[in-house]
Protein backbone atom coordinates (compact mmCIF):
# COMPACT_ATOMS: atom_id res chain seq x y z
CA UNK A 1 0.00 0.00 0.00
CA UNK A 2 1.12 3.04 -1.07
CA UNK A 3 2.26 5.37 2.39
CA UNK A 4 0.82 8.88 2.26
CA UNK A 5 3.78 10.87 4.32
CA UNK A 6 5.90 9.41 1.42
CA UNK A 7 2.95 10.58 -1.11
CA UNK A 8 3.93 13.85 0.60
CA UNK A 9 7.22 14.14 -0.54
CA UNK A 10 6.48 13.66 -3.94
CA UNK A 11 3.92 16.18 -4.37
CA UNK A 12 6.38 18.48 -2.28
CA UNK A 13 9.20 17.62 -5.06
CA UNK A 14 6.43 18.16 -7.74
CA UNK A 15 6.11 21.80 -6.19
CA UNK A 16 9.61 22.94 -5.35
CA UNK A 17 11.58 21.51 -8.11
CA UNK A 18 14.50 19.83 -6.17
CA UNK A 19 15.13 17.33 -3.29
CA UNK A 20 17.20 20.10 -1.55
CA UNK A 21 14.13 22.39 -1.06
CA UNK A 22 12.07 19.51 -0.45
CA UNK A 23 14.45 18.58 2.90
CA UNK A 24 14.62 22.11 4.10
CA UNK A 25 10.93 23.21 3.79
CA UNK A 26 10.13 19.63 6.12
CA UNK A 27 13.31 19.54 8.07
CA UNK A 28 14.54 16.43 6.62
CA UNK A 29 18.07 15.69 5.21
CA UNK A 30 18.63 14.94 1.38
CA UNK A 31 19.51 11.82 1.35
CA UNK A 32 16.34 10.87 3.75
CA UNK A 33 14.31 12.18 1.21
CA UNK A 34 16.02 10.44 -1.56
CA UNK A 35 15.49 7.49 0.59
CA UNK A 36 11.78 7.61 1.13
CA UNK A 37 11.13 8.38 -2.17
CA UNK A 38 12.96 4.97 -3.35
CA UNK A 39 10.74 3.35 -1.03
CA UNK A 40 7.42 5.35 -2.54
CA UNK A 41 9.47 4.14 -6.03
CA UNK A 42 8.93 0.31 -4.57
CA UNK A 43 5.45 0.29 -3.44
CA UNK A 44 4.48 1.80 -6.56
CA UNK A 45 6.31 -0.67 -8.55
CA UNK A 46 7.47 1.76 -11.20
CA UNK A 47 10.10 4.95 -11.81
CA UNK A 48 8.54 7.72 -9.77
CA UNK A 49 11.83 9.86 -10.76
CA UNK A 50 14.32 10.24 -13.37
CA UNK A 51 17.77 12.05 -13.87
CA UNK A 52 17.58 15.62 -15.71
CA UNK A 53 21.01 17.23 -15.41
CA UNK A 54 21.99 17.58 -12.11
CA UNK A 55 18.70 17.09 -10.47
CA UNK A 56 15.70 14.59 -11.03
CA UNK A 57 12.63 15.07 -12.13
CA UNK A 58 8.85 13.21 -11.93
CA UNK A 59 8.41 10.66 -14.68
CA UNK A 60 4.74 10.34 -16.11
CA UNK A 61 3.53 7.86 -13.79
CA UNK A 62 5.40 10.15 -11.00
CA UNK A 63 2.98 13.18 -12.24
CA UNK A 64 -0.16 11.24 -12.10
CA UNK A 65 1.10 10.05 -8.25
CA UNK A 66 1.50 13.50 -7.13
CA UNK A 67 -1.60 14.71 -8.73
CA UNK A 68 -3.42 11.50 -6.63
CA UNK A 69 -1.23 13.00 -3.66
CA UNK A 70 -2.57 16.52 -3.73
CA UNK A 71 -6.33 15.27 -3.90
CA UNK A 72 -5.57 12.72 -0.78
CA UNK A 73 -4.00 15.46 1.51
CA UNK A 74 -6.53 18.02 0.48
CA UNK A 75 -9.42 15.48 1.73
CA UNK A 76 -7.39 14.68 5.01
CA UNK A 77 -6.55 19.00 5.65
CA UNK A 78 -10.74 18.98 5.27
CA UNK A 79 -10.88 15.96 7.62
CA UNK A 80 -8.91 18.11 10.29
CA UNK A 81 -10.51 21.16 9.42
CA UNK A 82 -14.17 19.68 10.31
CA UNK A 83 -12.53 17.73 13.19
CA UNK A 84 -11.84 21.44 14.74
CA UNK A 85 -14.80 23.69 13.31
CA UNK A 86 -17.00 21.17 15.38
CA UNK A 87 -15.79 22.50 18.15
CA UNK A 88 -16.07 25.68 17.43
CA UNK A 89 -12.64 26.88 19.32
CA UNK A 90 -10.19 29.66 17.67
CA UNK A 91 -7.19 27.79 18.79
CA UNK A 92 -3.65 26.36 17.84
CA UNK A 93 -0.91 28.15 15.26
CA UNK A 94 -1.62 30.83 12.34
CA UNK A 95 0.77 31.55 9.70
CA UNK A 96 0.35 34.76 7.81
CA UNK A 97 1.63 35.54 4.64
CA UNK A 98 1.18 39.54 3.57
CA UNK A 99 3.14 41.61 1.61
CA UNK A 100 4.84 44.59 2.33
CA UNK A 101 2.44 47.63 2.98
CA UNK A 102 -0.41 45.14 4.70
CA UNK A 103 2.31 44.44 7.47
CA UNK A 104 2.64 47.83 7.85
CA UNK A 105 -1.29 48.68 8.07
CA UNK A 106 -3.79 46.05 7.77
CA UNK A 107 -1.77 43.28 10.08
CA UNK A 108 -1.11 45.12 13.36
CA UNK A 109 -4.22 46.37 14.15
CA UNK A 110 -5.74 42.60 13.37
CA UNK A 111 -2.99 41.14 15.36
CA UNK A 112 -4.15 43.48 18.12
CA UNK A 113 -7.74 42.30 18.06
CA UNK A 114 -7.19 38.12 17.78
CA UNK A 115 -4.54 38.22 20.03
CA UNK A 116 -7.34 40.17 22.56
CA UNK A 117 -10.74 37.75 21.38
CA UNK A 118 -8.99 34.36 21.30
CA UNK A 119 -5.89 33.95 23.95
CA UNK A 120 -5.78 30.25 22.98
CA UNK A 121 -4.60 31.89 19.21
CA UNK A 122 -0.74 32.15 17.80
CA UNK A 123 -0.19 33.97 15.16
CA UNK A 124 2.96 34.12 13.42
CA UNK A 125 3.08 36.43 10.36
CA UNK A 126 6.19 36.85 7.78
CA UNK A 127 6.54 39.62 4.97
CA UNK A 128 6.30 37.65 1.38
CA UNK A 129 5.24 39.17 -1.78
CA UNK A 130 2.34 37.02 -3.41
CA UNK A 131 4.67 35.98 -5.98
CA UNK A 132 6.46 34.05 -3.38
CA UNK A 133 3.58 33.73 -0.71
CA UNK A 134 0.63 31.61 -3.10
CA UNK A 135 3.49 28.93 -3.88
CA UNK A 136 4.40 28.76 -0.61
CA UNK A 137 0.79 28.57 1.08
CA UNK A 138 -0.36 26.41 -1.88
CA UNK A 139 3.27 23.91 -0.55
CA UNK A 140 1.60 24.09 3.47
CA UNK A 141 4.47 26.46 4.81
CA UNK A 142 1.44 29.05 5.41
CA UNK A 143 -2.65 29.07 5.98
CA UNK A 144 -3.40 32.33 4.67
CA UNK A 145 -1.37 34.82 2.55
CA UNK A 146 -2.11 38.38 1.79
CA UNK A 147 -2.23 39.55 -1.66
CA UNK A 148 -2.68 42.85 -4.01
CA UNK A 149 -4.19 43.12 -7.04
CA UNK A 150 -3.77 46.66 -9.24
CA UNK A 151 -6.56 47.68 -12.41
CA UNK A 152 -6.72 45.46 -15.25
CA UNK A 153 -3.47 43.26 -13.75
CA UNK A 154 -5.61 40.81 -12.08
CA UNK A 155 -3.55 38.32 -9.92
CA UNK A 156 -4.11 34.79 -10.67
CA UNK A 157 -4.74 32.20 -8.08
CA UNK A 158 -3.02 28.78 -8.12
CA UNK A 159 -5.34 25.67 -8.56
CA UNK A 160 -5.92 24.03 -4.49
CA UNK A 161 -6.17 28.02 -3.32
CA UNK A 162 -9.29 30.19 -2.86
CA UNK A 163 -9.57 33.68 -2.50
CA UNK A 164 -11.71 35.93 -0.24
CA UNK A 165 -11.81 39.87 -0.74
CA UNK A 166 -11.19 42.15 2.12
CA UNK A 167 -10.94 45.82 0.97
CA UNK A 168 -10.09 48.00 -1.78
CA UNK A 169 -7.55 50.74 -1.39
CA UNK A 170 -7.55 54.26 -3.40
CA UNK A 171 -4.67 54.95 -5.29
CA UNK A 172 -3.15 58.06 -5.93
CA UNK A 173 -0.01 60.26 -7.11
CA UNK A 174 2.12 61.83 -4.65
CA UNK A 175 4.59 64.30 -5.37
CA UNK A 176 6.74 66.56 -3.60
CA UNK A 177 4.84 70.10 -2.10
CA UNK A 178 7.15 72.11 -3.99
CA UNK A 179 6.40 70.59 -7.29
CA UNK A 180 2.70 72.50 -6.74
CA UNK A 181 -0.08 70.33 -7.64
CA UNK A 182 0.70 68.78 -10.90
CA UNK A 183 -1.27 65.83 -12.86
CA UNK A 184 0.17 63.13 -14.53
CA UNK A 185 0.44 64.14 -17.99
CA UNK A 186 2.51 67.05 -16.24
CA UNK A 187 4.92 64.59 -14.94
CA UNK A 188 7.11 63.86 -18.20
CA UNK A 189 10.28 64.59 -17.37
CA UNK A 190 9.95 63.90 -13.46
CA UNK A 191 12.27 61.35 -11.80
CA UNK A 192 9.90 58.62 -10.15
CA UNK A 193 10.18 55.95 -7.12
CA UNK A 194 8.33 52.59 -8.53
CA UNK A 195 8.37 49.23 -7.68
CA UNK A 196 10.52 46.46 -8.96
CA UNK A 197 10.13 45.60 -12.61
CA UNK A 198 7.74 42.33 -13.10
CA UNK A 199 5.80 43.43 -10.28
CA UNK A 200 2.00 44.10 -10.64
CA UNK A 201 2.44 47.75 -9.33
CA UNK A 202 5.09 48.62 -11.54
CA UNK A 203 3.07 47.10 -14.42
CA UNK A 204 0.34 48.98 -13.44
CA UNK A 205 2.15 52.37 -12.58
CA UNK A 206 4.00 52.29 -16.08
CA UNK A 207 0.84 51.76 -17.89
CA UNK A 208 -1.11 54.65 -16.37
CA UNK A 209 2.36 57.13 -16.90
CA UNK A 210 2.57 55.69 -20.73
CA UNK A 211 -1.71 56.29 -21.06
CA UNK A 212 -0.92 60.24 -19.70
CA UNK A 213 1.62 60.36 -23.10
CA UNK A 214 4.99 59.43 -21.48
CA UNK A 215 7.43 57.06 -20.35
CA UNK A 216 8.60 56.86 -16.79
CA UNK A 217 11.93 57.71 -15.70
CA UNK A 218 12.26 55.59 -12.96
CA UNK A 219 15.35 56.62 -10.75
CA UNK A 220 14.70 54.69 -7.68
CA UNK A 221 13.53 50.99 -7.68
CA UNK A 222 12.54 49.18 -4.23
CA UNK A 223 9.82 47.14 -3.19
CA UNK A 224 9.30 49.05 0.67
CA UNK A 225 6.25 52.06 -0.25
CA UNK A 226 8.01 54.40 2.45
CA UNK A 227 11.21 54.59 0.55
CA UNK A 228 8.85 56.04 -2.05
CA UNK A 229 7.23 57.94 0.37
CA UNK A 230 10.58 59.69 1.86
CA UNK A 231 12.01 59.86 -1.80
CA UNK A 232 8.94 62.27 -2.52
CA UNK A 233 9.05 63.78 1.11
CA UNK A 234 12.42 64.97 0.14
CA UNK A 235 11.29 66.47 -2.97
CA UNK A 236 13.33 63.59 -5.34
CA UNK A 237 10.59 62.02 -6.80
CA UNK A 238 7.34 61.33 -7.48
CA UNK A 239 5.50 58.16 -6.79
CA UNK A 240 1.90 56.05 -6.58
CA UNK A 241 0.85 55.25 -3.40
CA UNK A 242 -2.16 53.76 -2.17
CA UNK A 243 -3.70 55.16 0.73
CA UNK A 244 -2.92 52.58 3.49
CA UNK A 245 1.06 53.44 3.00
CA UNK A 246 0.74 56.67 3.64
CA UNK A 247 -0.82 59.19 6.01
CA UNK A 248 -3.08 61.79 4.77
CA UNK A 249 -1.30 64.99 6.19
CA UNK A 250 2.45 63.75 5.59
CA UNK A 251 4.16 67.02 5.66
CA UNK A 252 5.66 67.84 2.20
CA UNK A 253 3.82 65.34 0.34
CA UNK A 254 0.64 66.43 -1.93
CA UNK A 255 -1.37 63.76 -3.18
CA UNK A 256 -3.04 64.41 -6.35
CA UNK A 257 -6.02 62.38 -7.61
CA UNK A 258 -5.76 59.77 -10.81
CA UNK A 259 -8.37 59.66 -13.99
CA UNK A 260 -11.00 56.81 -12.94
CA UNK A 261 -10.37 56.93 -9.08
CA UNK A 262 -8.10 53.89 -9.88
CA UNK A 263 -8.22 51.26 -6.66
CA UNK A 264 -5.80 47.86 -5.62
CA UNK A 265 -8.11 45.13 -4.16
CA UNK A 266 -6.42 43.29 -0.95
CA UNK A 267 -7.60 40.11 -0.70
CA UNK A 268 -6.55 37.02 1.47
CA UNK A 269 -5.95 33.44 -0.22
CA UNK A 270 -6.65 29.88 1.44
CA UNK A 271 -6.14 26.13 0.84
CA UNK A 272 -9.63 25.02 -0.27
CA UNK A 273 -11.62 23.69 2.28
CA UNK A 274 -9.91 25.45 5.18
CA UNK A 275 -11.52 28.66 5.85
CA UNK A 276 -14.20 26.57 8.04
CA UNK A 277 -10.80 26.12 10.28
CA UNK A 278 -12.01 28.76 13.30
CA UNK A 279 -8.82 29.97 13.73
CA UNK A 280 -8.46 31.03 9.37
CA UNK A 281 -12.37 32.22 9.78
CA UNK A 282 -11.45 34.49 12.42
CA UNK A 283 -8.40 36.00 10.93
CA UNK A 284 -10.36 36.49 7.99
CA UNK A 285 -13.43 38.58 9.76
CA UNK A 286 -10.71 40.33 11.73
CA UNK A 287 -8.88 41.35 8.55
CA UNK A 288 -12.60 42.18 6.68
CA UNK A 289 -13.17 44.77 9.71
């Protein structure tokens, strides 16, 4: 009979592409997983695995396996999940995924109120952009990661995840008080503070400068929204910020409205199935407000 923990592995190799990340994200060494997957090899009585370079690699009959694997250990994460939402009790460990500007905002002040309605609750929360985080929750290493979505660059969501909205957030251009109280299509030859290149927001951000009838000159490139905020503070560039990363009355900032109001969405992403956990439906209504 075929053993599920070693089931495990395989759809964990499936997902992270090498036995080294497979050992570190379950605290195992290599060669144990190399091991337990030549014993998974035997039960199943065929190659699970083959060479490809340096590394290995699922066979055909390792991909249908793993695929088997990931509809088994969904059922038994819904088994668990109805095991605790019958009691009703908002209880155990709760790993949070958000990205950089919800830690900043949205997290404490829901960290504030489950830590206060459920002492029986830990929470443990890391910053991860959702290009990292949905991988990583979809792979078990969180329950819950929070996620941004700008206009027309909607964010797809891995098969095995759900997604549940929580707020939308107003986006607007910020640029230095001296600078008066310019609109975009005024902004030609202004320096700018943007996000990294291949993320959503910069996407988005260099789309709305190129419909105003330019191209951004983007002089400073970082993924933290108060290094844009400081950059325009000090009067060196200008930037788009939604409104949870910045204060209203920021002294030397003006913030100048965008054609069409544009808003990012904030939504929260789950395994399927396990929002009836208490402890994920709480977080959830907590984040909601």
């Amino acid at each position: 009979m075929l053993d599920v923990r070693r089931m495990r592995l395989l759809l964990e190799l499936s997902r992270r592409g090498t036995i080294a990340a497979v050992a570190e994200a379950l605290a195992y060494s290599p060669s144990a997983v190399s091991q337990q997957l030549g014993v998974l090899e035997k039960e199943a009585g065929t190659a699970l695995l083959e060479p490809f370079g340096r590394r290995v690699r699922l066979t055909p009959e390792g991909e249908v396996l793993a695929a088997h694997a990931e509809t088994i250990l969904t059922e038994l994460e819904r088994a668990e999940v109805d095991l605790s939402a019958s009691s009703g009790a908002v209880r155990g460990t709760l790993r949070i995924a958000a990205f950089q500007s919800a830690v900043l905002t949205l997290l404490p002040d829901a960290l504030i109120d489950l830590s206060r309605d459920h002492l029986d609750l830990r929470v443990e929360a890391t910053e991860m952009e959702p290009e990292e985080s949905l991988p990583a929750l979809l792979a078990g290493d969180f329950d819950l990661a929070l996620c941004e979505e700008y206009p027309a660059h909607p964010r797809a969501v891995p098969r095995g995840l759900e997604r549940t909205d929580l707020v939308t957030d107003g986006l607007r251009l910020a640029v230095p008080q001296a600078w008066g109280r310019p609109d975009l299509p005024d902004l030609a030859d202004a320096p700018f503070a943007m996000e990294p290149v291949g993320s959503t927001s910069r996407d988005w951000a260099a789309a709305a400068c190129r419909t105003a009838g330019f191209e951004p000159d983007v002089r400073y490139t970082t993924n933290d929204l108060l290094v844009h905020l400081r950059m325009v503070e000090r009067g060196l560039a200008a930037a788009f910020l939604p409104d949870l990363a910045q204060p209203q009355d920021r002294p030397g900032v003006t913030l100048r409205p965008l054609d069409g109001r544009p808003v990012r969405r904030i939504f929260a992403c789950t395994r399927i199935g396990s929002t009836r956990r208490p402890a994920i439906r709480a977080a959830l209504e907590t984040l909601a407000g």
